[in-house]
Protein backbone atom coordinates (compact mmCIF):
# COMPACT_ATOMS: atom_id res chain seq x y z
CA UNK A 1 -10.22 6.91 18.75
CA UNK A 2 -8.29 7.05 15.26
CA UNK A 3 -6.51 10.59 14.37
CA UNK A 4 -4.93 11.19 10.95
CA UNK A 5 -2.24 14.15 11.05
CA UNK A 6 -2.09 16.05 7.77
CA UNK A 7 -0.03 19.04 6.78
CA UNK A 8 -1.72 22.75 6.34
CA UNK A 9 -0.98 22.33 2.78
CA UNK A 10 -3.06 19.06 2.32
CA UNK A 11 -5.85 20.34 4.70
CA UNK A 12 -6.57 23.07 2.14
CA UNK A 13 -6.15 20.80 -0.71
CA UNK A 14 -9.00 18.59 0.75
CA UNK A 15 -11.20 21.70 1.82
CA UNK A 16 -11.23 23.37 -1.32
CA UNK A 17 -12.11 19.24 -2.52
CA UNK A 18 -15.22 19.29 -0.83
CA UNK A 19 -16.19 22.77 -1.11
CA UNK A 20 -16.21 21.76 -5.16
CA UNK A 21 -18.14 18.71 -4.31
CA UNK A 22 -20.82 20.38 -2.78
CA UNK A 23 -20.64 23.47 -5.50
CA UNK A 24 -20.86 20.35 -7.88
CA UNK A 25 -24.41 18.31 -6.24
CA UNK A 26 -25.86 21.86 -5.19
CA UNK A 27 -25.67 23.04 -9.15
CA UNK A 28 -26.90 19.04 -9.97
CA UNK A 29 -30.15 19.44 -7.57
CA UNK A 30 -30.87 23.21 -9.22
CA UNK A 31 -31.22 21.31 -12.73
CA UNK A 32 -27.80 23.48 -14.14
CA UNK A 33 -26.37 20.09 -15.19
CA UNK A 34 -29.24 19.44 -17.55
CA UNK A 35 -29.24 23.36 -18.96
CA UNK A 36 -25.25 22.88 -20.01
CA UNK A 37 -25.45 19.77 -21.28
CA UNK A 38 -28.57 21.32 -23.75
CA UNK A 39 -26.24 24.42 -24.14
CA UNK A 40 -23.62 22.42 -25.41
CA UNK A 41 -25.27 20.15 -27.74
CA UNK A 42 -26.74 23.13 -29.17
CA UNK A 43 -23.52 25.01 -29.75
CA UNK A 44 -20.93 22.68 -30.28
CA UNK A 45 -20.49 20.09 -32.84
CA UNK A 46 -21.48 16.29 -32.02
CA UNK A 47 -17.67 14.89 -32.23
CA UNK A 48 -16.48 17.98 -30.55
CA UNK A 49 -18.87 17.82 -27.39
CA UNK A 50 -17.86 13.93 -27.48
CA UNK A 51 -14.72 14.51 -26.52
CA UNK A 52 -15.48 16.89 -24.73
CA UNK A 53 -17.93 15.09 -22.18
CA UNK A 54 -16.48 11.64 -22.76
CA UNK A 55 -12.36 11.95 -23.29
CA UNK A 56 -11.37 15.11 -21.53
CA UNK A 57 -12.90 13.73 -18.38
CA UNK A 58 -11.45 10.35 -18.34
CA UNK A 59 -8.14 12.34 -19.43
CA UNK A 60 -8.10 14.78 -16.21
CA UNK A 61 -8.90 11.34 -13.48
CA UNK A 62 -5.82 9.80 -15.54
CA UNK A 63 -3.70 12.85 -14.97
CA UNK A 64 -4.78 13.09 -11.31
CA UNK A 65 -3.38 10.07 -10.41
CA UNK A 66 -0.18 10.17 -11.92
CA UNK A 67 0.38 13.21 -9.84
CA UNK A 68 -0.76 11.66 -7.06
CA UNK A 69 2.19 8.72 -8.12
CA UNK A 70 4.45 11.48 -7.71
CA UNK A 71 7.38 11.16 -4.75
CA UNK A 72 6.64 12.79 -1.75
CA UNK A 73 10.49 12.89 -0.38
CA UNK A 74 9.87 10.66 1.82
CA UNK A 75 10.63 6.83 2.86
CA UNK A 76 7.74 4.18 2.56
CA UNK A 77 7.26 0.91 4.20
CA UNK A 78 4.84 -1.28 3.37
CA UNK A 79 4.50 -4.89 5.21
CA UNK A 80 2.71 -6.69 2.86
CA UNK A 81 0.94 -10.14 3.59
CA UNK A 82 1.03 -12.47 0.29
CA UNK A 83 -0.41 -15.36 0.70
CA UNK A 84 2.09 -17.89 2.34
CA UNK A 85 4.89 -15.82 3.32
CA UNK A 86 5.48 -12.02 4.11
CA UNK A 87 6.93 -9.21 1.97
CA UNK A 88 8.21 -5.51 3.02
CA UNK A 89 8.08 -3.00 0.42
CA UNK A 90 10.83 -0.44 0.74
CA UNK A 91 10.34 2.97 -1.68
CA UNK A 92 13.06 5.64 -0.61
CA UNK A 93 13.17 8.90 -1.28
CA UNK A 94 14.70 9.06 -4.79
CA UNK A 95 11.04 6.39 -5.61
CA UNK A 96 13.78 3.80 -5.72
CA UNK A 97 12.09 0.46 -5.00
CA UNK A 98 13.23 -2.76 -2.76
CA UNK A 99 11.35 -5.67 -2.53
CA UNK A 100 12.14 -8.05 0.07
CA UNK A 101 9.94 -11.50 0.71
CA UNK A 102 10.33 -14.32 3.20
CA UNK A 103 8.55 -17.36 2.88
CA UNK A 104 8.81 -20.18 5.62
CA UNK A 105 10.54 -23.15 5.22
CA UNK A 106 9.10 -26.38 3.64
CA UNK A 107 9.84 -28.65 6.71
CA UNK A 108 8.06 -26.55 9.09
């Protein structure tokens, strides 16, 4: 059996995650998605509810994952397999970067 350990703080993080996602499909199956979408066509002007309901979301996944780029303070390995050789990935805790590869020799 596989375990993941996460801290308090990221167990919350991912709670309050799914307790949106199923606030989010519960309001889809009661029809609310279709009433706000008529709201806001009604209300707002076309260019304005374009960006709206096709930049700002694109804009807050973007956002999300540069925080999630965001150093942890801690050191990552990664032992990458590339094809014909190996690499190890070494990101410290100041997100400097090392890169280290070793291919085999020819003659073997």
């Amino acid at each position: 059996m596989a375990a993941v350990q996460i801290s308090p703080a990221r167990a919350s993080r991912l709670a309050i995650y799914y307790c949106l996602l199923l606030a989010a499909v519960w309001a889809f199956s009661q029809g609310y998605d279709r009433r706000f979408w008529d709201w806001m066509a009604a209300h707002l002007p076309r260019r304005l509810a374009t960006v709206i309901l096709g930049i700002l979301p694109v804009m807050i996944v973007l956002i999300g994952l540069a925080v999630l780029q965001l150093p942890d303070g801690r050191m990552h390995i990664a032992f990458l397999d590339v094809g014909e050789g190996d690499a190890i990935l070494i990101t410290t805790r100041a997100a400097s970067r090392s890169w280290s590869t070793a291919v085999p020799a020819p003659w073997h």
